[in-house]
C-alpha atoms as a PDB file:
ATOM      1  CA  UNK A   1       0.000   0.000   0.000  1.00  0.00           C
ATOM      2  CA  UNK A   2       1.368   3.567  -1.028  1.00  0.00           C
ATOM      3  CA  UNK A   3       2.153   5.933   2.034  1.00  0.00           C
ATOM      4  CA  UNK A   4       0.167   8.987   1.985  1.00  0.00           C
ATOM      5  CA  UNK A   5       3.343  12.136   1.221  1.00  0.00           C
ATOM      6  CA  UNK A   6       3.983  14.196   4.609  1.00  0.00           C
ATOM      7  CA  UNK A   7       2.777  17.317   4.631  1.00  0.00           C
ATOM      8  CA  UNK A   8       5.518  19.801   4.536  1.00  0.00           C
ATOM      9  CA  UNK A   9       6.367  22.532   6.901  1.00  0.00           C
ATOM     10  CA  UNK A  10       8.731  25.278   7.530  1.00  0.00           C
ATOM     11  CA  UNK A  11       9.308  23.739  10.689  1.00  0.00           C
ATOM     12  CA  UNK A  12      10.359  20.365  12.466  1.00  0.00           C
ATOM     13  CA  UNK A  13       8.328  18.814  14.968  1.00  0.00           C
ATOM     14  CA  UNK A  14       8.875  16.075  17.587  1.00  0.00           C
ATOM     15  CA  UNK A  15       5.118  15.408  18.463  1.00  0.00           C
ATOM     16  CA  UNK A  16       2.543  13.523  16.553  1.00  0.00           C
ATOM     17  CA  UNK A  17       2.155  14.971  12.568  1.00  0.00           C
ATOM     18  CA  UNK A  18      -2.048  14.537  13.145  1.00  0.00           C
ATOM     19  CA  UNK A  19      -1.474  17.091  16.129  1.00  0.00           C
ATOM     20  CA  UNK A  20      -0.033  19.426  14.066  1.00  0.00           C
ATOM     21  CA  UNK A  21      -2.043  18.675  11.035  1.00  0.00           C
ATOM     22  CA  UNK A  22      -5.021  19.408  13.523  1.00  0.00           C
ATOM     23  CA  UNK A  23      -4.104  22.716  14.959  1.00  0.00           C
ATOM     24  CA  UNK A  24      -6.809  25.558  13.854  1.00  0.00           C
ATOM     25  CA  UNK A  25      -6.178  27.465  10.901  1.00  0.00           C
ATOM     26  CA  UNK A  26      -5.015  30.327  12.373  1.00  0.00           C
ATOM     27  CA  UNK A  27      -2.660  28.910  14.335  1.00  0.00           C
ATOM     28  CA  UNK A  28      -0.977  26.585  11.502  1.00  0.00           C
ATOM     29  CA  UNK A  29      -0.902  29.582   8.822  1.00  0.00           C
ATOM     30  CA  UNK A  30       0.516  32.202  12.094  1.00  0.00           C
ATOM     31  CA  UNK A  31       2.958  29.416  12.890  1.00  0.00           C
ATOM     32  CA  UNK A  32       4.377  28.694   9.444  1.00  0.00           C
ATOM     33  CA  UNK A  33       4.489  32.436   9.081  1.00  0.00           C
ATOM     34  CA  UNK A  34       5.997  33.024  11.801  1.00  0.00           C
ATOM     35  CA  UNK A  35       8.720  29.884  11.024  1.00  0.00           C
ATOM     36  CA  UNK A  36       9.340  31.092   7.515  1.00  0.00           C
ATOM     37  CA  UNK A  37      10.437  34.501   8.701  1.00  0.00           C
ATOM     38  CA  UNK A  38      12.557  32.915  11.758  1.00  0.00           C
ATOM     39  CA  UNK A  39      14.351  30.548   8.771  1.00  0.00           C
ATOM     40  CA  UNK A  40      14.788  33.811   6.722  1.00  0.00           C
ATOM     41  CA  UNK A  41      16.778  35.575   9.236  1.00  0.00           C
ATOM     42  CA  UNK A  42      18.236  33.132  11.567  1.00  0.00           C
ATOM     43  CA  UNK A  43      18.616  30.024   8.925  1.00  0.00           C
ATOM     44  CA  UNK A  44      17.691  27.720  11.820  1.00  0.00           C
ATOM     45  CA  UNK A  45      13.929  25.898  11.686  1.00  0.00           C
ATOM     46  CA  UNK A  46      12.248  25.919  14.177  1.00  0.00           C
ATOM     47  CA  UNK A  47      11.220  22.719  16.274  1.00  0.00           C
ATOM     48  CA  UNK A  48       7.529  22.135  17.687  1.00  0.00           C
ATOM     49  CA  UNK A  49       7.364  19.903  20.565  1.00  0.00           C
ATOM     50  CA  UNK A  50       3.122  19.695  21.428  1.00  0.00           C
ATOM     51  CA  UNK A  51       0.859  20.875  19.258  1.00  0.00           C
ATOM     52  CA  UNK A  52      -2.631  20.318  19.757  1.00  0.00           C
ATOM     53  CA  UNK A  53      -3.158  17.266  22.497  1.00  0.00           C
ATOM     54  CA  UNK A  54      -5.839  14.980  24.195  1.00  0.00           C
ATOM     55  CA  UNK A  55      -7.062  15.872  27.961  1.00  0.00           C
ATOM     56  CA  UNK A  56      -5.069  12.252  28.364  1.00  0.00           C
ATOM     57  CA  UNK A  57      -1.575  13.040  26.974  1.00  0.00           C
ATOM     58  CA  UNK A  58      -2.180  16.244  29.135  1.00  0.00           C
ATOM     59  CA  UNK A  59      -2.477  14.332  32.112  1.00  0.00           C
ATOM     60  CA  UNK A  60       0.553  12.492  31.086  1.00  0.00           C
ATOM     61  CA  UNK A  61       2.331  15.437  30.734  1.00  0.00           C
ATOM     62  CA  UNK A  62       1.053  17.235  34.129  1.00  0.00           C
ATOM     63  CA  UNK A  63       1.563  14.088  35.903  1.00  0.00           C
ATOM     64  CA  UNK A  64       5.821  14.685  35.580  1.00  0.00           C
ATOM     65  CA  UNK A  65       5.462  18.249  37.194  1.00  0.00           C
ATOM     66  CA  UNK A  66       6.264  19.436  40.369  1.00  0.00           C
ATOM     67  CA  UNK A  67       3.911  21.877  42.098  1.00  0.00           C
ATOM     68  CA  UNK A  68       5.794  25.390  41.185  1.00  0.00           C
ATOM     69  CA  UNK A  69       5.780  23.936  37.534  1.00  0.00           C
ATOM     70  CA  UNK A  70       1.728  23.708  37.939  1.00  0.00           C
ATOM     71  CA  UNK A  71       1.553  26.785  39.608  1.00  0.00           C
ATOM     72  CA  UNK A  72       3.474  28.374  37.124  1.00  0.00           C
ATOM     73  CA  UNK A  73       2.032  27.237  33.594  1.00  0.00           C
ATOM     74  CA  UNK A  74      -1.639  26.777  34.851  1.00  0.00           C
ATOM     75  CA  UNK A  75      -2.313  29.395  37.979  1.00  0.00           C
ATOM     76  CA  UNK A  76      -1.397  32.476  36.111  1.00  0.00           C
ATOM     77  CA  UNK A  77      -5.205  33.438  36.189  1.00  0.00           C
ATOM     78  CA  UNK A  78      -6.112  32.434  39.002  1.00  0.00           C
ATOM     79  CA  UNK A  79      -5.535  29.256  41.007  1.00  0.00           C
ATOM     80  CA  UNK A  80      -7.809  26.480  39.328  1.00  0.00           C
ATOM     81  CA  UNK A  81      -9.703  23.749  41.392  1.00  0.00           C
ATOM     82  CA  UNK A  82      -7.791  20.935  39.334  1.00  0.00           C
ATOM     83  CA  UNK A  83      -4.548  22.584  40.147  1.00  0.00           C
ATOM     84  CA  UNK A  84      -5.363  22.862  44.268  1.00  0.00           C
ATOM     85  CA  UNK A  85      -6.826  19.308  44.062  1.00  0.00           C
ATOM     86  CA  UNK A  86      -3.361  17.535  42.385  1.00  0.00           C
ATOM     87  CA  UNK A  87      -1.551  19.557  44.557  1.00  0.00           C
ATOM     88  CA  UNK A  88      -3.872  18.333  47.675  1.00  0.00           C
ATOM     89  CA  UNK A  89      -3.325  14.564  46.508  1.00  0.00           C
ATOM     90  CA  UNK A  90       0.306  15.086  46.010  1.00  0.00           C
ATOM     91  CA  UNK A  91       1.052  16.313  49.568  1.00  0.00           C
ATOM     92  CA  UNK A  92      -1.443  13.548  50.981  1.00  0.00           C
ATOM     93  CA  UNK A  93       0.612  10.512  49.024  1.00  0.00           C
ATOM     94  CA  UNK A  94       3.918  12.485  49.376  1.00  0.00           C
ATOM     95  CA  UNK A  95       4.453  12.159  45.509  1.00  0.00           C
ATOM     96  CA  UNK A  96       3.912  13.319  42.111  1.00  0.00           C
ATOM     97  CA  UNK A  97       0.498  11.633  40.613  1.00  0.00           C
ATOM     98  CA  UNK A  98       0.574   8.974  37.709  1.00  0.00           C
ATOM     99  CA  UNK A  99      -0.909   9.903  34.904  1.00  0.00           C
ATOM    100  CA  UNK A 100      -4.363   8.211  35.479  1.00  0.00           C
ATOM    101  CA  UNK A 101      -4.656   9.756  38.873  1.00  0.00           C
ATOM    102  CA  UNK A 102      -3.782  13.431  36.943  1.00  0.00           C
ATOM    103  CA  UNK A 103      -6.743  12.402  34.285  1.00  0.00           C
ATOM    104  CA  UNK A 104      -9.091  11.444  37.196  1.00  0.00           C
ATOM    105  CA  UNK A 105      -8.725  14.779  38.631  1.00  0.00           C
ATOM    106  CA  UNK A 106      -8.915  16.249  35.077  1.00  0.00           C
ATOM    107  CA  UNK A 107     -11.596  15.164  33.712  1.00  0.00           C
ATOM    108  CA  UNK A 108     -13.769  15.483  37.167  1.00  0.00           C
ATOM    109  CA  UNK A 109     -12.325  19.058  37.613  1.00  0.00           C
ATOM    110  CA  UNK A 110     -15.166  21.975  38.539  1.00  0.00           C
ATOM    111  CA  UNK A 111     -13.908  24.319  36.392  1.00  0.00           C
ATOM    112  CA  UNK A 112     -13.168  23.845  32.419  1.00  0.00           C
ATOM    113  CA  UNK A 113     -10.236  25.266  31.372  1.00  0.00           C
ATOM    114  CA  UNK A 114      -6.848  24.012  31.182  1.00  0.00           C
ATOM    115  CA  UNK A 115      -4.610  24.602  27.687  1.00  0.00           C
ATOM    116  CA  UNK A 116      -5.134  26.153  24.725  1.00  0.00           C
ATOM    117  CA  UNK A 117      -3.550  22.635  22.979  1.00  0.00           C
ATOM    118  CA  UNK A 118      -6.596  20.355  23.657  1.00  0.00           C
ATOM    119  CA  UNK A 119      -8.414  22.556  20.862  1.00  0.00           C
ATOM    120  CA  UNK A 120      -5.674  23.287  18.493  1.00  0.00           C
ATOM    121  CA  UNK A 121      -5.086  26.834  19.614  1.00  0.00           C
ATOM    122  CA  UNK A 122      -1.074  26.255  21.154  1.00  0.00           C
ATOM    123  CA  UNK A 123       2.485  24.657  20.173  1.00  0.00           C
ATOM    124  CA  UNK A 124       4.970  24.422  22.056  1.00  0.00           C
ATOM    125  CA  UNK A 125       8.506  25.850  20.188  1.00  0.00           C
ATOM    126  CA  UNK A 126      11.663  24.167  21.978  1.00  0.00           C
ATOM    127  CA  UNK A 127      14.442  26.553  23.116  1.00  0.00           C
ATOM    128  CA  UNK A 128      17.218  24.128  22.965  1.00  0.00           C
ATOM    129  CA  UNK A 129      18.850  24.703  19.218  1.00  0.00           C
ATOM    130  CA  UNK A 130      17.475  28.625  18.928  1.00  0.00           C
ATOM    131  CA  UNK A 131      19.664  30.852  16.977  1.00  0.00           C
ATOM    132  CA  UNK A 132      17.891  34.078  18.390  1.00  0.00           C
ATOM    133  CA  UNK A 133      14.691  33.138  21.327  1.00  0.00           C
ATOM    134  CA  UNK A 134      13.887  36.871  21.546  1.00  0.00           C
ATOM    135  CA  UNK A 135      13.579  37.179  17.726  1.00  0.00           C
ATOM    136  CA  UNK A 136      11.012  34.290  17.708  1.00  0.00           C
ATOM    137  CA  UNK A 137       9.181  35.929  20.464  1.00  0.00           C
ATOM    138  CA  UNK A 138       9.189  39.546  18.610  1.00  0.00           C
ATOM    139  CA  UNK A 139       7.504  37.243  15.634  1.00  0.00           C
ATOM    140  CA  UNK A 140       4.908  35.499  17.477  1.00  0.00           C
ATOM    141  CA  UNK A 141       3.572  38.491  18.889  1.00  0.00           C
ATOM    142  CA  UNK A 142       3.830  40.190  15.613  1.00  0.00           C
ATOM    143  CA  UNK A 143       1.617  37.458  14.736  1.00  0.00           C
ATOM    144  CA  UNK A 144      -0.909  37.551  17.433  1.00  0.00           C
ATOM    145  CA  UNK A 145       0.598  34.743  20.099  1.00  0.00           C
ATOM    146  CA  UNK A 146       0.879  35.276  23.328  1.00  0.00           C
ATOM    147  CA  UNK A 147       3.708  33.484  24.993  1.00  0.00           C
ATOM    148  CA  UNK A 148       4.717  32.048  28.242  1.00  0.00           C
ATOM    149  CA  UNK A 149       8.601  31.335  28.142  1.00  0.00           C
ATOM    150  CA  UNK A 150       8.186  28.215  30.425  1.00  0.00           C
ATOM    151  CA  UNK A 151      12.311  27.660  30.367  1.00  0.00           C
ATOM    152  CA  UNK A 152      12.357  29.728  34.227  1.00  0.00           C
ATOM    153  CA  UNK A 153      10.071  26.452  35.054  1.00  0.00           C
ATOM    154  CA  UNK A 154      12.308  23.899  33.976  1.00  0.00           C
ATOM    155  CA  UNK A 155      10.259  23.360  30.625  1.00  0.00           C
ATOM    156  CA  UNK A 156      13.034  24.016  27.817  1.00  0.00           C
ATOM    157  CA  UNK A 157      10.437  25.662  25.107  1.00  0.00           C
ATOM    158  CA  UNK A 158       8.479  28.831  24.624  1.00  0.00           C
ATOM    159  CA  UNK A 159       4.494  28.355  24.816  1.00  0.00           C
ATOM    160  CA  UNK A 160       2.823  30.161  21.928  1.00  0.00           C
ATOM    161  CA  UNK A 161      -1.433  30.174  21.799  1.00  0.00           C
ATOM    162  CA  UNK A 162      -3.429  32.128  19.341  1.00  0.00           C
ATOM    163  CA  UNK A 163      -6.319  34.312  21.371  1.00  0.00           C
ATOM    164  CA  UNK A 164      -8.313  34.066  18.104  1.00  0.00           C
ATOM    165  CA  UNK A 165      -9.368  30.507  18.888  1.00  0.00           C
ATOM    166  CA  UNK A 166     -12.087  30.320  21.123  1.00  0.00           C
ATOM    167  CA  UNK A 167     -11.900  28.093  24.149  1.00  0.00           C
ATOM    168  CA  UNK A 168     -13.347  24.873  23.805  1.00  0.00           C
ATOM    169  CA  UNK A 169     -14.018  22.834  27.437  1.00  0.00           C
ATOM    170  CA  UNK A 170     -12.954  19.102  26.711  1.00  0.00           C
ATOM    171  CA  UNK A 171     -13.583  16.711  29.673  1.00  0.00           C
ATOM    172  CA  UNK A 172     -12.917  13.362  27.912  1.00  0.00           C
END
């Protein structure tokens, strides 16, 4: 059986291809903008790590933090009911949660929001390999992302979301 030709980007990616393939318009057309231009002057691509994510590869992901990396990426509006119930459970069993106990609390949370990735609207750029990090952050604001440079929290990449996406709540 023929493979089906890779789509073709101006940018490498680590993650899944169908999680970038599935990132909203806006945020795929921004991003390949945005890694054009960073090619042009830097002659370095760019590499994606996440792109757009289920609410279980979150919890995957989550699971590996510590609390100040929660608190940092997911409490900077506000301190979220998820956030104050891993950090409960982690205290209580004096250690980080597996992944199934982070997607327990998840998808039971009160409140719905968590990332921008589990509708498409965030990648994740890694820093490691950057020829210039404040020149990609000049061009993904000139673009309309805001960023979080989640490096100060042990995370080596930049976190880029579109606010033109709207928020979708996904509890699966």
């Amino acid at each position: 059986m023929p493979s089906t030709p890779r789509q073709s980007y101006p940018f490498d990616f680590s993650c899944d291809s169908e999680s970038i393939a599935t990132l909203e318009g806006i945020v795929l057309d921004k991003l390949n903008k945005v890694a054009q231009e960073y090619l042009r002057r830097t002659g370095t691509r760019l590499m994606v790590t996440s792109a757009r994510r289920t609410l279980k590869h979150t919890a995957f992901l989550m699971s590996a933090f510590t609390v100040e990396q929660l608190e940092g990426m997911y409490c900077r509006n506000g301190y979220p009911d998820y956030i104050r119930t891993m950090k409960s459970a982690m205290e209580r069993l004096q250690r980080k949660l597996t992944p199934e106990e982070t997607y327990d609390i998840l998808k039971n949370r009160q409140e719905g929001f968590i990332s921008s990735h589990l509708f498409g609207g965030a990648v994740d750029i890694a820093v490691e390999g950057l020829a210039d990090k404040s020149l990609l952050t000049h061009l993904l604001h000139a673009e309309g992302f805001t960023t979080l440079d989640e490096t100060d929290l042990g995370v080596l990449c930049i976190h880029a979301s579109h606010p033109n996406v709207a928020k979708v709540i996904l509890r699966e």
